[in-house]
Protein backbone atom coordinates (compact mmCIF):
# COMPACT_ATOMS: atom_id res chain seq x y z
CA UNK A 1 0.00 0.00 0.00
CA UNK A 2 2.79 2.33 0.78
CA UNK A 3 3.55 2.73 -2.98
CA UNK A 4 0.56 2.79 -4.36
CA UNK A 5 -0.92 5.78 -3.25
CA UNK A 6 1.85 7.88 -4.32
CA UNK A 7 1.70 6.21 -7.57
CA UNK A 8 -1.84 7.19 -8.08
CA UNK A 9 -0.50 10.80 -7.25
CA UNK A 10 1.75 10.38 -9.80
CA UNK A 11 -0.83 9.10 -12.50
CA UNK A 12 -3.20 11.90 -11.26
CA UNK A 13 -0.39 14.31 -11.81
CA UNK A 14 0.31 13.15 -15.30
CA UNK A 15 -3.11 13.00 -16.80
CA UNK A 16 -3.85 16.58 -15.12
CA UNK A 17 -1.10 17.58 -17.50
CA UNK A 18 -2.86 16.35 -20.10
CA UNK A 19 -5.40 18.93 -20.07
CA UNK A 20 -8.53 18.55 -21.15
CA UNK A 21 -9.04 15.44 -23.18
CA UNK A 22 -11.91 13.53 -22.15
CA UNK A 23 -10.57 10.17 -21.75
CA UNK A 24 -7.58 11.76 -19.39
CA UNK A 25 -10.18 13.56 -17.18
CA UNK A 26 -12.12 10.24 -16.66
CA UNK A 27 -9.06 8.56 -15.66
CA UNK A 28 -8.06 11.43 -13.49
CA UNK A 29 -11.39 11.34 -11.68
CA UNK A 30 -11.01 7.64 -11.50
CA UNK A 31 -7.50 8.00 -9.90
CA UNK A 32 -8.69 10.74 -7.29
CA UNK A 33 -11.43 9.02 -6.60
CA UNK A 34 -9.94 5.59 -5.85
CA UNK A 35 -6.77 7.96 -3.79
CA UNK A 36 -9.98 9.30 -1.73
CA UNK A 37 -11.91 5.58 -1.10
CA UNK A 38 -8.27 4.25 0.37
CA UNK A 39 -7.92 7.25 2.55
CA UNK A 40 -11.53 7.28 3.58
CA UNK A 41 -11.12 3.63 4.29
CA UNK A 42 -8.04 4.32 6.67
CA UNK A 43 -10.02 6.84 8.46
CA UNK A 44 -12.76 3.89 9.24
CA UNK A 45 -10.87 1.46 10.24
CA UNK A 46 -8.76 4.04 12.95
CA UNK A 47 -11.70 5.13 14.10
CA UNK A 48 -12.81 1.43 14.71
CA UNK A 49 -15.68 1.72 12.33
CA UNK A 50 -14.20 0.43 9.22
CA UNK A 51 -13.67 -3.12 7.59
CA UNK A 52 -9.67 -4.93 6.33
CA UNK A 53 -11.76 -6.01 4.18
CA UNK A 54 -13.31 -3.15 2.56
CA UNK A 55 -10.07 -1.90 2.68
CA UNK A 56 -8.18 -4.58 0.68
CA UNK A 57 -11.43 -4.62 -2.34
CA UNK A 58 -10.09 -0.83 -2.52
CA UNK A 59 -6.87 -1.15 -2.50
CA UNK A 60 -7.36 -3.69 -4.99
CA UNK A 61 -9.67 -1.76 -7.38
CA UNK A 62 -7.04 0.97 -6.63
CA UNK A 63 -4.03 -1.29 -8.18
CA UNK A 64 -6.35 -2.16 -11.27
CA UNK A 65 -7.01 1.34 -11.68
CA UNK A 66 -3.34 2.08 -11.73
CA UNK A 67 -1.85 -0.26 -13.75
CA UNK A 68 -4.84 1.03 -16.35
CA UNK A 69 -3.84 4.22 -16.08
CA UNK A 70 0.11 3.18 -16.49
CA UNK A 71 -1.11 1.50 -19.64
CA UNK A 72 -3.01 4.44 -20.73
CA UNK A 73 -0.71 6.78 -20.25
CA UNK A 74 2.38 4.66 -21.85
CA UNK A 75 0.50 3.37 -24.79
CA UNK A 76 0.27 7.88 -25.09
CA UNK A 77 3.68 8.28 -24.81
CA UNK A 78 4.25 5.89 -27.84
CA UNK A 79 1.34 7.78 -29.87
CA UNK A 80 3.14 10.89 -28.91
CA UNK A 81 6.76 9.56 -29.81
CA UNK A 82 5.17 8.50 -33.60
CA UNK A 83 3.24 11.41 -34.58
CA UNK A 84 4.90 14.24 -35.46
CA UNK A 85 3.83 17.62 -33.36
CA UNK A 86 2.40 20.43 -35.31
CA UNK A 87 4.66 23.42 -35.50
């Protein structure tokens, strides 16, 4: 868990510098959203109210999320790398 939430940050980070494009934003949204349900979930569970495991289904639809999003974003990067930019 220690990694992935900063990777999700990082993701987040990435797509926001996308800007704009409509399948970045849902992925962004995605990303926060998933950052939010793990932090959420910590809050439950040290205030004795929350569930391990509802915790581990959202850390795991957090990891699916991410490696998405790493696919996404790299499959982008080789788009971007084979099309020429406009000058």
């Amino acid at each position: 868990m220690p990694r992935l939430v900063p990777r999700l940050q990082d993701a987040a980070e990435r797509l926001r510098a996308l800007g704009g494009e409509p399948a970045a934003e849902g992925r962004l949204q995605a990303a926060l959203a998933a950052i939010e349900a793990v932090r959420l979930d910590l809050l439950r569970l040290h205030a004795g109210r929350g569930s391990a495991d509802q915790l581990t289904r959202d850390l795991e639809a957090a990891r699916q999320l991410g490696a998405r999003v790493d696919a996404a974003l790299g499959a982008r990067a080789v788009v971007d790398d084979a099309v020429p930019t406009p000058a």
